[in-house]
Protein backbone atom coordinates (compact mmCIF):
# COMPACT_ATOMS: atom_id res chain seq x y z
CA UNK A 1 -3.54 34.81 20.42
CA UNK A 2 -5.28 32.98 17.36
CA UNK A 3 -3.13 34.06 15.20
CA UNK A 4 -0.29 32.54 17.53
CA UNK A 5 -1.93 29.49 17.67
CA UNK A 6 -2.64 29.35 13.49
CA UNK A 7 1.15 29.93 12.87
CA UNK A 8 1.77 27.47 15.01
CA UNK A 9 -0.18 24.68 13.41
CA UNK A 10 0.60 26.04 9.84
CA UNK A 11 3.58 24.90 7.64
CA UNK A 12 4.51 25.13 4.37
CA UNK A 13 4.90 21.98 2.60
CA UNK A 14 7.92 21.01 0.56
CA UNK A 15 8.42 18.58 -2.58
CA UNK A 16 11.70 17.35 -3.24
CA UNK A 17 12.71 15.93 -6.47
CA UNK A 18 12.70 12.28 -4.75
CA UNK A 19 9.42 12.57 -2.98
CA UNK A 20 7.85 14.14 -6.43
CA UNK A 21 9.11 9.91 -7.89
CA UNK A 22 8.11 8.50 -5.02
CA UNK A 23 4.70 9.77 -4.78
CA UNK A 24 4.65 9.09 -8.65
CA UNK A 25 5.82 5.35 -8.13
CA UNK A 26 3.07 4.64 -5.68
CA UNK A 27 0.50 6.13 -7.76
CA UNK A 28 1.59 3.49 -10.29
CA UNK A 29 1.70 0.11 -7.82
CA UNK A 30 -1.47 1.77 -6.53
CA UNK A 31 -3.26 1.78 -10.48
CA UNK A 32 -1.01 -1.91 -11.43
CA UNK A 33 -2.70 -3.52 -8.18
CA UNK A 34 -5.85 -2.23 -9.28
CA UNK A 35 -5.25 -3.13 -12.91
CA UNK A 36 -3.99 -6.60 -11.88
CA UNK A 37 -7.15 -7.91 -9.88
CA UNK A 38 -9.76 -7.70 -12.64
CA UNK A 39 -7.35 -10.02 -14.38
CA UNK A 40 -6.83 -14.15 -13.80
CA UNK A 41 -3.65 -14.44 -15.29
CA UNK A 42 -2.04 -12.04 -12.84
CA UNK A 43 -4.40 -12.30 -9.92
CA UNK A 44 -3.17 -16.49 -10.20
CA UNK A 45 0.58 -15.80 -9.39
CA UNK A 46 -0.04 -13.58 -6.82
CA UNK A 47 -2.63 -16.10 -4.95
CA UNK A 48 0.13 -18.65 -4.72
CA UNK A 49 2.62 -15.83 -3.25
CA UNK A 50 0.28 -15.12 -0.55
CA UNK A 51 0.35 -19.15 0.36
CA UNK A 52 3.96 -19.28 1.14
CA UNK A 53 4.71 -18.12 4.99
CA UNK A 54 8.01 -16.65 4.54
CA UNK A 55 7.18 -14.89 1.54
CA UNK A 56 4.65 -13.40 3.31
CA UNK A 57 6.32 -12.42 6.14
CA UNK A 58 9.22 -10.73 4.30
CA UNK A 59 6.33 -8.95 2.81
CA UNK A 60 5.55 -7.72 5.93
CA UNK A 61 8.75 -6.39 6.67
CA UNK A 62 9.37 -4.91 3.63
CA UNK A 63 6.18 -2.85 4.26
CA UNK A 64 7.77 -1.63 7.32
CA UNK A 65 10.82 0.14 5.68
CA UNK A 66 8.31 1.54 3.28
CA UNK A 67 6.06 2.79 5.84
CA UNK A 68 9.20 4.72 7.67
CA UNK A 69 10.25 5.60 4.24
CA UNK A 70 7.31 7.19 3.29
CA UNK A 71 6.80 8.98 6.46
CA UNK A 72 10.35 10.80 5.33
CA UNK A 73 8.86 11.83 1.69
CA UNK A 74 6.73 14.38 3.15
CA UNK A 75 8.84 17.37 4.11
CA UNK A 76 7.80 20.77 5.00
CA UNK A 77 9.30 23.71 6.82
CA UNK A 78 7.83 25.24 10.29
CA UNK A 79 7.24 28.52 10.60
CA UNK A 80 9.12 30.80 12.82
CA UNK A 81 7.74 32.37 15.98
CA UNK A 82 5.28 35.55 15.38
CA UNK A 83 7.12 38.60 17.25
CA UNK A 84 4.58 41.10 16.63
CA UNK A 85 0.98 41.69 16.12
CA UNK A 86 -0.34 41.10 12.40
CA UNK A 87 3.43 40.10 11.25
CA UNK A 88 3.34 37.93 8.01
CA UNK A 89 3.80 34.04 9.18
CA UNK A 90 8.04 33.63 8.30
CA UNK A 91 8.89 29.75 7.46
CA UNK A 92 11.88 28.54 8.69
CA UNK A 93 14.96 27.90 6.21
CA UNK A 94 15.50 23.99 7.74
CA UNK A 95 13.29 21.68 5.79
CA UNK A 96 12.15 19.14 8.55
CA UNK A 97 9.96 15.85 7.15
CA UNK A 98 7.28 14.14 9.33
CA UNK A 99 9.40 11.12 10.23
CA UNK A 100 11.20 14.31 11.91
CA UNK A 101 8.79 15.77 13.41
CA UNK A 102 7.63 12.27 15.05
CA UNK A 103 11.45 11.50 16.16
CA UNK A 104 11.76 15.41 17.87
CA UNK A 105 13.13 14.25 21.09
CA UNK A 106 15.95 11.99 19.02
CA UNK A 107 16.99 14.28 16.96
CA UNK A 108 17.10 17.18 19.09
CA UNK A 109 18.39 15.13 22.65
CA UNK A 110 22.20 15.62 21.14
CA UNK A 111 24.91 14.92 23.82
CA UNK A 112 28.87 16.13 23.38
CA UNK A 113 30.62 13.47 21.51
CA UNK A 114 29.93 9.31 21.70
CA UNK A 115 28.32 7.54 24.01
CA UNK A 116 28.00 3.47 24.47
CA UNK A 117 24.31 1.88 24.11
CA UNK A 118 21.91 2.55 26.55
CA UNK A 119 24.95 3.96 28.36
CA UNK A 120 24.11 7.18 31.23
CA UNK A 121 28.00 8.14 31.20
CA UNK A 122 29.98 9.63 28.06
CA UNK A 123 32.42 6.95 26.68
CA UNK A 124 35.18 9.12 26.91
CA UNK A 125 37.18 10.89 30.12
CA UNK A 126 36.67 14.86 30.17
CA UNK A 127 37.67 17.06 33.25
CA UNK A 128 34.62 17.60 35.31
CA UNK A 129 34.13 19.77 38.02
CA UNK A 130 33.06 17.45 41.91
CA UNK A 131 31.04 18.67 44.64
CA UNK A 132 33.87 19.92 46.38
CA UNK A 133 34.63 22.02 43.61
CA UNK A 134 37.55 20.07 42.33
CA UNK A 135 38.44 18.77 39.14
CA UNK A 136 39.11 15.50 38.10
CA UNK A 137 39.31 13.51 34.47
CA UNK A 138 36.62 10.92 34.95
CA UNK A 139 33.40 9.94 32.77
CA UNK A 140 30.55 12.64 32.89
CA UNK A 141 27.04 11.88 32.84
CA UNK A 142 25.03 12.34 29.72
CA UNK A 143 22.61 15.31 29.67
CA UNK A 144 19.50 12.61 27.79
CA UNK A 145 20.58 9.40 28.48
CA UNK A 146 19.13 7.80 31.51
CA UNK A 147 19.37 11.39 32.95
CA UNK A 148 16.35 10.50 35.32
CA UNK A 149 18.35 7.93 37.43
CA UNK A 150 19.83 9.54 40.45
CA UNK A 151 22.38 6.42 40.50
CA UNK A 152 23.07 5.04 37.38
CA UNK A 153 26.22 1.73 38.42
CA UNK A 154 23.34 0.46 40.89
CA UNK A 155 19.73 1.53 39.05
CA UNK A 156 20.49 1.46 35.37
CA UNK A 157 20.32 -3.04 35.27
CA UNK A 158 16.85 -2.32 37.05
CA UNK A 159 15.68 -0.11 35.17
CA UNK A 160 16.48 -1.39 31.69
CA UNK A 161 14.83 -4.97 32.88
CA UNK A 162 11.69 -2.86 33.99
CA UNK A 163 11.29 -1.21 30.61
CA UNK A 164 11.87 -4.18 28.47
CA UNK A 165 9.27 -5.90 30.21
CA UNK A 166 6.56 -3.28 30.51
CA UNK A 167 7.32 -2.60 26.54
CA UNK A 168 7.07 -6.40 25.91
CA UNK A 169 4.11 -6.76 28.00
CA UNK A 170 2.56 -3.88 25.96
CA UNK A 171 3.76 -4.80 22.51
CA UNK A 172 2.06 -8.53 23.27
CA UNK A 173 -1.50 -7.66 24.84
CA UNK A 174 -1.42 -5.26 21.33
CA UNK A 175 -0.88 -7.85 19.62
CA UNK A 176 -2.90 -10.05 20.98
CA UNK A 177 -6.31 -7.58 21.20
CA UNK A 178 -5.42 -6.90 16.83
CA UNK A 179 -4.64 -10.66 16.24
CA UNK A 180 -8.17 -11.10 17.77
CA UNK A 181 -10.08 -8.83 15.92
CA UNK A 182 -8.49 -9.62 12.91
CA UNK A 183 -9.81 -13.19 13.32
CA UNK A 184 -12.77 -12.11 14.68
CA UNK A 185 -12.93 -10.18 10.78
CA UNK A 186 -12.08 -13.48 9.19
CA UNK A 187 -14.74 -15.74 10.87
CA UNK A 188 -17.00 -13.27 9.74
CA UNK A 189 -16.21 -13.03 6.60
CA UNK A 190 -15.93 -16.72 5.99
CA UNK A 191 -19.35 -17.23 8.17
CA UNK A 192 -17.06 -19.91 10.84
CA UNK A 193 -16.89 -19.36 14.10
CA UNK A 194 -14.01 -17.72 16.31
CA UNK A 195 -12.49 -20.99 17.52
CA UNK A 196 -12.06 -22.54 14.06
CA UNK A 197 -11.39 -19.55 12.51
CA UNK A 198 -8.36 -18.97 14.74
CA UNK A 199 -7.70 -22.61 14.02
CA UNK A 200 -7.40 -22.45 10.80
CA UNK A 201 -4.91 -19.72 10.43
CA UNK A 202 -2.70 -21.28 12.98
CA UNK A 203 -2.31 -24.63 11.06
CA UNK A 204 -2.14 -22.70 7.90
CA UNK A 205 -4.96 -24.01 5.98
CA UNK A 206 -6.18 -20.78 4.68
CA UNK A 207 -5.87 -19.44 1.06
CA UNK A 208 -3.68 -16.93 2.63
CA UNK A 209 -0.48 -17.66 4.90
CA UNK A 210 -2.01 -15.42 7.54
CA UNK A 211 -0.01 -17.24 10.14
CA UNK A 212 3.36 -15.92 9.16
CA UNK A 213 1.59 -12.51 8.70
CA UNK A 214 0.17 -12.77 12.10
CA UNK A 215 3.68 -13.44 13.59
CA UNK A 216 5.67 -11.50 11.91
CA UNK A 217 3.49 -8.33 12.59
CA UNK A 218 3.47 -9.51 16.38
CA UNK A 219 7.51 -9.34 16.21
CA UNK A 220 7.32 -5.97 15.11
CA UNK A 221 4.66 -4.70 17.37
CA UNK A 222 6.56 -6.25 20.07
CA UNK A 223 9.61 -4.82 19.19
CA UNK A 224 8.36 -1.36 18.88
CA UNK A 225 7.33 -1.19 21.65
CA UNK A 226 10.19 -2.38 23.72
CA UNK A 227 12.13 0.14 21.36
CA UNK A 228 10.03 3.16 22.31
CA UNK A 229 10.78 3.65 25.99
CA UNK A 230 13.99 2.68 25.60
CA UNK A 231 14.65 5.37 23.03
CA UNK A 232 12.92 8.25 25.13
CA UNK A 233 15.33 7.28 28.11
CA UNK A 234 18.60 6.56 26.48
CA UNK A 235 20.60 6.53 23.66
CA UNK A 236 19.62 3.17 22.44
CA UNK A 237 22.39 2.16 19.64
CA UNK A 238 24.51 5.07 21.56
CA UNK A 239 25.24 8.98 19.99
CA UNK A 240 28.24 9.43 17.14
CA UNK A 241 30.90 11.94 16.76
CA UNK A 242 29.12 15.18 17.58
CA UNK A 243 26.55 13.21 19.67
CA UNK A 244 23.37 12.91 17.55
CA UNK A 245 21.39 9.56 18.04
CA UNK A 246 22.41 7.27 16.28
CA UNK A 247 18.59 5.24 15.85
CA UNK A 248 17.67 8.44 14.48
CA UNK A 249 20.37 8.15 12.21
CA UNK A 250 19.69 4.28 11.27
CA UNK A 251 15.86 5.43 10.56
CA UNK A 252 16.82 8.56 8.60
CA UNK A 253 18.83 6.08 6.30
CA UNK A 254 16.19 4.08 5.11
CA UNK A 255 14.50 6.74 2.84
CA UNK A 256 17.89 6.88 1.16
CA UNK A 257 18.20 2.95 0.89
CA UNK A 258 14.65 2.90 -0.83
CA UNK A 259 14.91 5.48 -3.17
CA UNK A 260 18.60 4.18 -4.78
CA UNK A 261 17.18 0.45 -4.91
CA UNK A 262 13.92 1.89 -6.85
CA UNK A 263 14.17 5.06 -8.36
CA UNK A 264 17.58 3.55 -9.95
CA UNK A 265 15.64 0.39 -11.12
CA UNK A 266 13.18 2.57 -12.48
CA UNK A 267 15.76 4.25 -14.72
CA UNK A 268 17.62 1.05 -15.92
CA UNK A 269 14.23 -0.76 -16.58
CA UNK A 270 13.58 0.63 -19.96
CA UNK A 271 16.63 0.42 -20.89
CA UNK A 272 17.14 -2.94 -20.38
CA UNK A 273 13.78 -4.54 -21.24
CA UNK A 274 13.48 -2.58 -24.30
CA UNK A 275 17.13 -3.54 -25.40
CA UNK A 276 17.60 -6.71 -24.56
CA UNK A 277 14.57 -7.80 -25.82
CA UNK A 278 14.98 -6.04 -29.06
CA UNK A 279 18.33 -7.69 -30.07
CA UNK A 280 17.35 -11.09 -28.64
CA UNK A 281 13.84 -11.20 -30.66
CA UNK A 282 15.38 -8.82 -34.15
CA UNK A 283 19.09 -10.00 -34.50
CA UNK A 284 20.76 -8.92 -37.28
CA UNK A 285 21.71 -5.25 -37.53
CA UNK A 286 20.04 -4.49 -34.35
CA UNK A 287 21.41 -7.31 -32.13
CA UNK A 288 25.06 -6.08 -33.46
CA UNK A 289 24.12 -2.21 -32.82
CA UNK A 290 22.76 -2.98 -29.14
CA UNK A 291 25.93 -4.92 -28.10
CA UNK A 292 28.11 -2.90 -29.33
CA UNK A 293 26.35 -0.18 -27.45
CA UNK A 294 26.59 -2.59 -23.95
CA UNK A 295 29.94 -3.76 -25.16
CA UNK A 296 31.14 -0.17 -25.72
CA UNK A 297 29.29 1.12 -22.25
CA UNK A 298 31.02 -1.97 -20.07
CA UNK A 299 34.22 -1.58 -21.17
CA UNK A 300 34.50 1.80 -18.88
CA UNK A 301 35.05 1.07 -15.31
CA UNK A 302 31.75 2.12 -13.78
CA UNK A 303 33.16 3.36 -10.48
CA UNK A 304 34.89 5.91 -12.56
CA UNK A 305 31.88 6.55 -14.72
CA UNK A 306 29.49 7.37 -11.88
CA UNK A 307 32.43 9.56 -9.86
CA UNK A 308 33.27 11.49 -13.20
CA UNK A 309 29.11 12.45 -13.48
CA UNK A 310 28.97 13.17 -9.56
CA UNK A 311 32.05 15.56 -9.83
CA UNK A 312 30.41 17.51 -12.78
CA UNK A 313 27.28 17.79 -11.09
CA UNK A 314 29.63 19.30 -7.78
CA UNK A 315 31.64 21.76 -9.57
CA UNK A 316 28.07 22.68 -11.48
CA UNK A 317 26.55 22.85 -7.94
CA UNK A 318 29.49 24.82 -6.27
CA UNK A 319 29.10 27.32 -8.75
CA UNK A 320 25.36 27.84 -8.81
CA UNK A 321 24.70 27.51 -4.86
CA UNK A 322 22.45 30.22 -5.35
CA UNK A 323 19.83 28.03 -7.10
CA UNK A 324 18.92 25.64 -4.48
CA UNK A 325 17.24 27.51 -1.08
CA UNK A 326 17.76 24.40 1.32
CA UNK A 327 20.64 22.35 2.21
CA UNK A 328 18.23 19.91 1.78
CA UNK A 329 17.23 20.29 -1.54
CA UNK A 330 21.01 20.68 -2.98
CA UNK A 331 21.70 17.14 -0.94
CA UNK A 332 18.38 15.93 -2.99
CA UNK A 333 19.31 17.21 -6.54
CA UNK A 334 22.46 14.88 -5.79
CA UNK A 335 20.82 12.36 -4.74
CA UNK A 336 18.14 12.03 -7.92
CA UNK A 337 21.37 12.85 -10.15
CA UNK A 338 22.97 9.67 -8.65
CA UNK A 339 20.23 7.11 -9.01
CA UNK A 340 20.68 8.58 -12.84
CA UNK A 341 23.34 7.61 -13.82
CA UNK A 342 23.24 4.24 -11.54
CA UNK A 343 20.72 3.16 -13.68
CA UNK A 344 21.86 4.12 -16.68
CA UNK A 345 24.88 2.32 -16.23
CA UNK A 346 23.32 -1.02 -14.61
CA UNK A 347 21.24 -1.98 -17.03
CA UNK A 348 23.46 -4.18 -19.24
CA UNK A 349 23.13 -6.91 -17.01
CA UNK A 350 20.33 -7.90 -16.81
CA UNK A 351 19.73 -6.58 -20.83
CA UNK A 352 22.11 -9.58 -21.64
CA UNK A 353 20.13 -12.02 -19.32
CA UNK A 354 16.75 -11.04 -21.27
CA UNK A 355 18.90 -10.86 -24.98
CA UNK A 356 19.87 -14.85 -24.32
CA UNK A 357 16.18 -15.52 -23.11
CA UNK A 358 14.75 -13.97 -25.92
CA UNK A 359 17.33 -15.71 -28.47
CA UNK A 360 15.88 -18.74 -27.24
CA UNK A 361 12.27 -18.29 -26.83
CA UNK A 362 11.64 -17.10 -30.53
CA UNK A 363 12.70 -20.47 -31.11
CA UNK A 364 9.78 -21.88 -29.63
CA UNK A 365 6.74 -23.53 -31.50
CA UNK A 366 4.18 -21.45 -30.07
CA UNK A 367 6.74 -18.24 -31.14
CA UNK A 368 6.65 -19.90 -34.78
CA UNK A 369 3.00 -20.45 -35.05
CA UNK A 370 2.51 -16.74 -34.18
CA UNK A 371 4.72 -15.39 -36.83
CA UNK A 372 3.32 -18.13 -39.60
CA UNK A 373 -0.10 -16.93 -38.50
CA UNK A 374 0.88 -13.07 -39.37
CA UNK A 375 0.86 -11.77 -35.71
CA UNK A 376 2.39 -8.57 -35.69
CA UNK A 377 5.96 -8.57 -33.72
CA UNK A 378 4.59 -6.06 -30.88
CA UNK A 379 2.08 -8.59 -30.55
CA UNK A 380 4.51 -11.16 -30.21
CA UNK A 381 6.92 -9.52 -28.05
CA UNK A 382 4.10 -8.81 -25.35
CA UNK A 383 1.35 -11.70 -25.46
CA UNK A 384 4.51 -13.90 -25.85
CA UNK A 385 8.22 -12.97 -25.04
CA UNK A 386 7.39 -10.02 -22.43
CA UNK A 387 5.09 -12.38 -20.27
CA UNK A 388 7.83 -15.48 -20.20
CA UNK A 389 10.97 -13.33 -19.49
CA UNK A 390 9.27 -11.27 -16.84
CA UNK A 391 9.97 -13.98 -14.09
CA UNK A 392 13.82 -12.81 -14.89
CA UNK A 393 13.22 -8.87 -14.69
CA UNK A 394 11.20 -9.52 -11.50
CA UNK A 395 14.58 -11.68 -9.62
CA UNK A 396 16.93 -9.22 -11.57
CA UNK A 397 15.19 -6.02 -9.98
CA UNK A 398 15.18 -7.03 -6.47
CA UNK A 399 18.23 -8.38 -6.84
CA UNK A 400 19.45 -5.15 -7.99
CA UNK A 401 17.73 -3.40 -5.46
CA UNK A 402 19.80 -4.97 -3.02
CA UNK A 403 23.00 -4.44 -4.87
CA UNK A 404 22.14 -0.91 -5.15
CA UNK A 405 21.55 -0.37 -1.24
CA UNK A 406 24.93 -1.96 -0.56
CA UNK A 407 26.50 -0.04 -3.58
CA UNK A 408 25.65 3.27 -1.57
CA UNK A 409 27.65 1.99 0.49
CA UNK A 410 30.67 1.56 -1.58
CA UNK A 411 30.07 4.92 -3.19
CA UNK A 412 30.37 6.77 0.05
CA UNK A 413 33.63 5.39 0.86
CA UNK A 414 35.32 6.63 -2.65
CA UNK A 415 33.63 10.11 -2.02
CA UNK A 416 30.81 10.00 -5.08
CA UNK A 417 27.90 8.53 -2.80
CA UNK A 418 24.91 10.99 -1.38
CA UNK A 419 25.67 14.43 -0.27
CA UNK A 420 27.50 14.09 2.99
CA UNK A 421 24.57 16.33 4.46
CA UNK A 422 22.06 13.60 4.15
CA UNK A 423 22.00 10.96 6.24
CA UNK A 424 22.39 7.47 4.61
CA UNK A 425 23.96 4.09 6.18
CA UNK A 426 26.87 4.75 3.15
CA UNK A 427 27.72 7.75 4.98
CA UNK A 428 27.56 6.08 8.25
CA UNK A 429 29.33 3.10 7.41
CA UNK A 430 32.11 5.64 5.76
CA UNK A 431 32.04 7.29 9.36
CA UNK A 432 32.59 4.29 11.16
CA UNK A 433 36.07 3.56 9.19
CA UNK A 434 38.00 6.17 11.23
CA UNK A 435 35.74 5.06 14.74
CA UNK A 436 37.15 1.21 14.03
CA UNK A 437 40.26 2.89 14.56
CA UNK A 438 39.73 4.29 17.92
CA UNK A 439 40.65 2.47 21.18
CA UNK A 440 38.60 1.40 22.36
CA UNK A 441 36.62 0.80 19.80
CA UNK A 442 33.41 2.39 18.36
CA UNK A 443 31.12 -0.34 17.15
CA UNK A 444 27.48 1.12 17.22
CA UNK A 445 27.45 3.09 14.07
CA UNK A 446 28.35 0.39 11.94
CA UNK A 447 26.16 -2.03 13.90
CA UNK A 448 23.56 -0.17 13.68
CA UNK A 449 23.36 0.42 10.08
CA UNK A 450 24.89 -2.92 8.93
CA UNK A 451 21.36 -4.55 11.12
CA UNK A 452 18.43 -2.04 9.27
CA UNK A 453 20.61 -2.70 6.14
CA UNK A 454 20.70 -6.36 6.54
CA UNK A 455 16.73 -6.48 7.43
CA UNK A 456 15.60 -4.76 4.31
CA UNK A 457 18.02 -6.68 2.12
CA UNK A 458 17.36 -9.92 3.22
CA UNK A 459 13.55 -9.45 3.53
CA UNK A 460 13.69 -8.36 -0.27
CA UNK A 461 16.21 -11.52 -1.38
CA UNK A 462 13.24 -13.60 0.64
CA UNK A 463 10.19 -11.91 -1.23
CA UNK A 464 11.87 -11.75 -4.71
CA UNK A 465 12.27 -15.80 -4.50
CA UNK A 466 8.58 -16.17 -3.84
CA UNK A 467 7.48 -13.78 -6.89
CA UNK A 468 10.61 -15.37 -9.01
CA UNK A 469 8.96 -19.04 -8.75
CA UNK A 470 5.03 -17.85 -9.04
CA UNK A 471 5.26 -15.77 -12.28
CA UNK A 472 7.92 -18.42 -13.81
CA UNK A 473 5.71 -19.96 -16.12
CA UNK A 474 7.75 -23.25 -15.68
CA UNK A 475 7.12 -22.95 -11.82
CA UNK A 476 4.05 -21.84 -11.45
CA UNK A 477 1.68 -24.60 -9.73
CA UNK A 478 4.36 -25.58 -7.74
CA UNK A 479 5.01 -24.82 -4.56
């Protein structure tokens, strides 16, 4: 019976190629926030971020995806049931991740085929057997959703009022109790009482916009929990094709939508900075070298570029299926390859942005002192150029970002996007083409990812302006 009960609780974990950079990306923000608040000049920028409301509250929901994203970078496999007594613990082939194993009941609650939000019937006829024993064509009742009303034309209005307003009601008093120890913290730490404490964040005359935080997290809390019962009763943004839930779906896309906006950024970065800044700041030989380089590079068609490397990689992965254990894993290799060669064929945008910057800043007096006073050129390029350009690689990144999560997008349609094993709003969206088709109509799926994908986009667009205008060094002090 222990032994039971250790295989049980055991797993065996599972690092992907993707959660591997992920993990290794957070370890950097992690030491650059650490390294960045023993110093003024980059502790100044971000104090006047935190004072703008929006900024902050796009913050907040940025956090969010990340928080769901990260909660699908740790994957493992469960082990399979012990038959006999002293048998070696056997792991199960399916590599699950924890946002998995904390959406069970969504992903496993399947029905046939589609099904309408919060809808208890099927949203197409099938013959069904009566009470009588006859059959007719007619709707049938889902198996999951709202299953637990006996009479779902005259209870299901009810019911759905009932658990929007007990989820509201929950999400708020939350929110309220944490809003009030979190000022309760503040007036504390500020040695101010509760009343003017709370006060003060609601007119916004703290150093931090704590308001918009305050709200925003509220929204979300709120949300949530309206979201929660509805989810575990119905099919809240409906079921797809072969009936899987399709907010499990919309959540299991945002890992994908993260790691193409950054590990692809992360790729075209050096590139880029190192380039662009080189020719801008060198000229001569090695301006002429690096644009004939991007010249050369932009002259392919890059939809052609990216689907020649993703058919190589296929016909290499075809014949080598031995090498990769997991469907998972083979979906992930794909997935890394992609951001790849995204990045290294995005870069030259924003490499000619920082070339024309650079062309003009080594103009500058304080450029010219440098050089008359013997300053080395690395010098230069980092006390100097790197810190007056970086207000254009910050807007340029999460600008790309966004380009890049809507680019999946594209990609899926022509064929070259993710693995079509891994769930990703591209592949959803590329779904929905043929369901647009159908009459009537099947509008959830493309809903459904178009709102998460519209959230994280425009939250980052948001954010990006607020870090754009405080590390600008001709912005910065204003507000």
């Amino acid at each position: 019976m222990g032994e039971s009960k250790m295989a049980a609780l055991s797993f065996q974990p599972v690092v992907l190629w993707t959660d591997a950079l992920v993990y290794l990306l957070l370890a950097a923000l992690l030491a650059f926030s650490f390294y960045a608040i023993k110093r003024e000049h980059l502790r100044a920028p971000w104090r006047q971020v935190r004072r703008r409301p929006l900024v902050m509250s796009s913050l907040v929901v940025l956090l969010f995806y990340i928080a769901i994203g990260l909660t699908d970078s740790f994957h493992f496999r469960k082990p399979l049931p012990v038959t006999e007594a002293n048998q070696e613990i056997q792991y199960s082939p399916e590599v699950l991740s924890l946002l998995d194993w904390l959406l069970e009941d969504l992903k496993s609650n399947t029905e046939r085929s589609y099904s309408a939000p919060l809808a208890a019937y099927a949203f197409t006829k099938e013959m069904i057997t009566v009470e009588d024993g006859t059959q007719r064509r007619d709707y049938p009742r889902l198996v999951y959703g709202g299953a637990h009303l006996q009479h779902p034309e005259t209870e299901r209005s009810a019911d759905l009022l009932a658990l929007v307003l007990r989820g509201g009601t929950t999400g708020l008093v939350l929110a309220g109790i944490l809003t009030g120890a979190f000022i309760l913290r503040l007036s504390r730490h500020h040695r101010k009482g509760f009343g003017e404490m709370a006060g003060l964040v609601m007119r916004g005359e703290c150093e931090t916009a704590w308001k918009g935080i305050l709200i925003t997290l509220t929204s979300i809390l709120i949300l949530s929990a309206v979201v929660i019962p509805l989810s575990t009763q119905y099919h809240l943004f409906g079921t797809d094709k072969v009936g899987q839930d399709v907010l499990y779906l919309t959540l299991k896309g945002i890992r994908t939508g993260l790691v193409i906006g950054t590990l692809t950024t992360l790729v075209m970065l050096p590139f880029a900075v190192s380039l662009g800044i080189a020719a801008g700041y060198f000229r001569g030989w090695i301006d002429d070298l690096i644009q004939y380089l991007y010249t050369t590079l932009s002259s392919i068609p890059g939809v052609l570029l990216i689907a020649a490397a993703v058919l190589i990689l296929q016909v290499y992965m075809d014949k080598n299926a031995e090498a990769f254990s997991s469907v998972t894993e083979r979906a992930d290799v794909r997935l890394l390859f992609l951001c790849i060669i995204l990045g290294v064929t995005g870069w030259i945008g924003l490499c000619r942005l920082l070339r024309g910057e650079t062309l003009k800043l080594r103009e500058l007096e304080y450029v010219q002192a440098a050089t008359a006073l013997g300053v080395s050129n690395g010098a230069i390029l980092v006390r100097h150029i790197l810190p007056n350009v970086m207000h254009i690689i910050l807007i340029s990144v999460v600008l790309d970002f966004s380009g890049l999560v809507l680019a999946e997008a594209v990609l899926a349609y022509v064929g070259v996007g993710v693995d079509p094993a891994m769930i990703s709003w591209g592949n959803m969206i590329n779904s929905a083409r043929l369901e647009l088709a159908r009459e009537p109509v099947v509008w959830w799926s493309l809903s459904a990812a178009f709102i998460l994908m519209f959230g994280l986009v425009l939250s980052a667009n948001v954010f990006s302006d607020g870090v754009r205008d405080a590390f600008d060094p001709r912005l910065r002090g204003r507000s």
